[in-house]
Protein backbone atom coordinates (compact mmCIF):
# COMPACT_ATOMS: atom_id res chain seq x y z
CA UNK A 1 130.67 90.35 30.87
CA UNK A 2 128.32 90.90 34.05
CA UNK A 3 128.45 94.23 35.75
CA UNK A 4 129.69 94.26 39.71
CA UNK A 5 126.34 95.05 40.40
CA UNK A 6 123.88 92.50 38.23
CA UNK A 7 126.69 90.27 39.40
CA UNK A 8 126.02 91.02 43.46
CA UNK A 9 122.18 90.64 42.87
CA UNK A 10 122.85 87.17 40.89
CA UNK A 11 124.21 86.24 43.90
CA UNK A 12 121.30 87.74 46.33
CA UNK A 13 118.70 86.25 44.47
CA UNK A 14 120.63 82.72 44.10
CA UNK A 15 120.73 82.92 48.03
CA UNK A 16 116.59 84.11 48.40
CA UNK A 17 116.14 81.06 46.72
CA UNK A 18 117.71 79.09 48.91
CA UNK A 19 116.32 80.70 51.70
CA UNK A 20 112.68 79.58 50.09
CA UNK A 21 113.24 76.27 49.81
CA UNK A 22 114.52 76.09 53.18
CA UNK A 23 111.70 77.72 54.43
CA UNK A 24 109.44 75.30 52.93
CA UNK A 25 110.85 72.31 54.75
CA UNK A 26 109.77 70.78 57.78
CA UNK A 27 110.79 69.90 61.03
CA UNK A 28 111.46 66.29 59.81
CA UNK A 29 113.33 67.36 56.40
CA UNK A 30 116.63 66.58 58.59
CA UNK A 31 119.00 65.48 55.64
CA UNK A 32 117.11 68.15 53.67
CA UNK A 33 118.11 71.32 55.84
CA UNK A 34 121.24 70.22 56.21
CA UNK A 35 122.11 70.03 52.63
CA UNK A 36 120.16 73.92 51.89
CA UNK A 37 122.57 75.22 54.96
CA UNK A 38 125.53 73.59 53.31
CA UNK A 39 124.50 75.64 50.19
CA UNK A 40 123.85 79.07 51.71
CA UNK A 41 127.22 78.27 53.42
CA UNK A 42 129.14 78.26 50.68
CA UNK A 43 127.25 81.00 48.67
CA UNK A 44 127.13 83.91 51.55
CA UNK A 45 130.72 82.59 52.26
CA UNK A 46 132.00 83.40 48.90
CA UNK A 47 129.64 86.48 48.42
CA UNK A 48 130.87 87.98 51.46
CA UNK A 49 134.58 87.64 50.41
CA UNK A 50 134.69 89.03 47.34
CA UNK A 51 132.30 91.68 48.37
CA UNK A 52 135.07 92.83 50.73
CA UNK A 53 137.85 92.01 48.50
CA UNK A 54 136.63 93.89 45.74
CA UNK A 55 133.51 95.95 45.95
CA UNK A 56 133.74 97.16 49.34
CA UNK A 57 137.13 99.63 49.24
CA UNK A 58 136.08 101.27 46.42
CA UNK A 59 132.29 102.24 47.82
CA UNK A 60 133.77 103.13 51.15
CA UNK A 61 135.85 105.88 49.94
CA UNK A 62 133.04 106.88 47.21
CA UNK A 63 131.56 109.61 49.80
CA UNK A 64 130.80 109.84 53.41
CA UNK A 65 127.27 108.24 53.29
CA UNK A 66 129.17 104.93 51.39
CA UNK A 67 132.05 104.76 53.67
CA UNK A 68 129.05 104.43 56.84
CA UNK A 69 127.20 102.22 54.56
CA UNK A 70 130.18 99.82 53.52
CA UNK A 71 131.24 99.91 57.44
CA UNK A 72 127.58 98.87 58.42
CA UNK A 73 127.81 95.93 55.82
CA UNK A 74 131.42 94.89 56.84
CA UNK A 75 129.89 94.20 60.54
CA UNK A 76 126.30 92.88 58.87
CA UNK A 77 128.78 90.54 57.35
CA UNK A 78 131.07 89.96 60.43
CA UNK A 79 127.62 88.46 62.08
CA UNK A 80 126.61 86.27 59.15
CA UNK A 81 129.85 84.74 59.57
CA UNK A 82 129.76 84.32 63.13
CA UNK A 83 125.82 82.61 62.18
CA UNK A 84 127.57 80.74 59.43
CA UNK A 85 130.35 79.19 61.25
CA UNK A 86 127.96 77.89 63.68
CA UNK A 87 125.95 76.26 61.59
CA UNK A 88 128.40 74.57 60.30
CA UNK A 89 129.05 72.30 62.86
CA UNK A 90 125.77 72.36 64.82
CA UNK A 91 123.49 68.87 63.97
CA UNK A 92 120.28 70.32 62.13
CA UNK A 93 117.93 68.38 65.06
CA UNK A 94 119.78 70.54 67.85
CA UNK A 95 116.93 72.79 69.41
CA UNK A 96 119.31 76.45 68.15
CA UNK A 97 119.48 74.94 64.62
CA UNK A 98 116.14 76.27 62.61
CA UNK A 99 116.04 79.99 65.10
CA UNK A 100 119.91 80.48 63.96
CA UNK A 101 118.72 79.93 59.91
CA UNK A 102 115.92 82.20 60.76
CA UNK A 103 117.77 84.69 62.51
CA UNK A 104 120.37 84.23 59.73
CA UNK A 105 117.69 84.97 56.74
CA UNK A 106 116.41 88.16 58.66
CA UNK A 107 119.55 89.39 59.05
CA UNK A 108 120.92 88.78 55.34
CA UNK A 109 117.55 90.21 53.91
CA UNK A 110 118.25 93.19 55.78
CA UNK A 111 121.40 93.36 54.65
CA UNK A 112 120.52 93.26 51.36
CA UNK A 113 117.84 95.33 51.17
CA UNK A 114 120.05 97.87 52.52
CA UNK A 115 122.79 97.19 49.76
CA UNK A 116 120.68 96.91 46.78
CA UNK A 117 118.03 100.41 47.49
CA UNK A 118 121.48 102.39 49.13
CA UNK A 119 124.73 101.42 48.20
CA UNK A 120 124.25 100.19 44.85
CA UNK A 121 122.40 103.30 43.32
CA UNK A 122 125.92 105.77 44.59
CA UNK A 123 128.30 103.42 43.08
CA UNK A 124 125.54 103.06 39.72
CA UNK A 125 125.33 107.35 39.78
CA UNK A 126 129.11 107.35 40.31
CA UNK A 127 130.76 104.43 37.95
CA UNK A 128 129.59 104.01 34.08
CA UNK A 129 129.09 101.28 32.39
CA UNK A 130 133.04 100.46 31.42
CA UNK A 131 133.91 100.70 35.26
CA UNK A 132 131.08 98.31 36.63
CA UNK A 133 132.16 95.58 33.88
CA UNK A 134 135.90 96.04 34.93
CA UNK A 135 134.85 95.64 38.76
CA UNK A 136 132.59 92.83 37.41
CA UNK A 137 135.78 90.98 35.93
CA UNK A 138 137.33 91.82 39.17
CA UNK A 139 134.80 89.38 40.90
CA UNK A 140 134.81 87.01 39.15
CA UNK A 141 138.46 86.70 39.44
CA UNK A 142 137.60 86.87 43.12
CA UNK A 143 135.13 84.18 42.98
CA UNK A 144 137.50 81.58 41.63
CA UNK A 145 139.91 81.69 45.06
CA UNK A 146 137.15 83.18 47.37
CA UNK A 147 136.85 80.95 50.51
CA UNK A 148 133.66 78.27 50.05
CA UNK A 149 133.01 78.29 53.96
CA UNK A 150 133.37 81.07 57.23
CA UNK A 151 136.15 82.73 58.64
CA UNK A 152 134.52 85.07 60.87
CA UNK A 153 138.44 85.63 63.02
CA UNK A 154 139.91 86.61 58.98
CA UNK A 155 140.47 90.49 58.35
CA UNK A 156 137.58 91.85 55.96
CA UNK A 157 139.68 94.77 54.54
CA UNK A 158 142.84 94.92 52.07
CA UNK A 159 145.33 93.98 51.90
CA UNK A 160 145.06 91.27 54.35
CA UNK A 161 141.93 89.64 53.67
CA UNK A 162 143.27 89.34 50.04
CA UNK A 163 145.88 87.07 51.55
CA UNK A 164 144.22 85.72 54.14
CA UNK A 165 141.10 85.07 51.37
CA UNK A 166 142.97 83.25 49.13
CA UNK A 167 145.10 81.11 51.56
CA UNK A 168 141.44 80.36 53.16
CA UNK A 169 139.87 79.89 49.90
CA UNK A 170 142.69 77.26 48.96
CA UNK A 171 142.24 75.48 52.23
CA UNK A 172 138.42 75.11 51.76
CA UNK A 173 138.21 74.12 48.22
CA UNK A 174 140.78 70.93 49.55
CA UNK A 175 138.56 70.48 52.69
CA UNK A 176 135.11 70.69 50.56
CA UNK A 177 136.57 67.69 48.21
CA UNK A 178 137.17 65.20 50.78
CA UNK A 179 134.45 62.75 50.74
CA UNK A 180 132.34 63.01 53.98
């Protein structure tokens, strides 16, 4: 079983690589763009939700410094969603489309960078091993109802954004199987 925290990079790194290859477009890779947004969509969508659901409450009450950290990364990720649901429905030739991705990247690098040399070393000094595999399990449980796409209006603290998450998350996994 993955640790919380190998678990949170997987997904950092899976997004970073999107982020590349959507760098390395061009201005006429249209359908191409499109189809990377759709993808970092979907994964900083789900990342962000179980990240809230599960990881955040217990590093915001782990000490002081945490609790400013996790509140710093609960409004990083209010404005990713914000970013995210705009992209969503704006037409990848629109003038705003490739400054919002860029603006987006910058602002989840940041974001992560902060996560993975701050908050992540108190809750690795604080939890053993046992503990990050059980909060582990815990996301992946998360993952399996964790909304696909933004819902930057939705509560990102318990226990409303666990109900609000999954009823969202249910609602997005019918919308992303209808052809089109």
């Amino acid at each position: 079983m993955t640790d919380a925290i190998t678990q949170l990079k997987d997904d950092h790194e899976k997004v970073e690589k999107l982020f590349k290859k959507y760098e390395d477009t061009t201005d006429r890779a249209i359908k191409t763009r499109r189809k990377l947004v759709d993808q970092i969509i979907e994964e900083l969508s789900t990342h962000a939700a179980i990240e809230e659901q599960v990881f955040y409450p217990i590093s915001r009450v782990l000490s002081d410094e945490a609790h400013d950290q996790t509140l710093e990364g609960l409004e990083e990720h209010h404005l990713v969603k914000i970013t995210l649901a705009e992209l969503e429905t704006l037409d990848p030739t629109d003038e705003r489309f490739h400054p919002k991705v860029t603006v987006l990247m910058e602002n989840v690098r940041h974001h992560v960078e902060e996560e993975e040399n701050d908050l992540f070393p108190m809750m690795r000094e604080t939890f053993g091993r046992n503990d990050m595999s059980d909060l582990g399990a815990a996301l992946d449980e998360a993952r399996s109802t964790a909304p696909t796409r933004p819902h930057p209006a939705s509560p990102d603290a318990p226990p409303a954004n666990l109900v609000t998450g999954l009823v969202a998350g249910i609602i997005d996994r019918i919308r992303d199987s209808i052809p089109g």
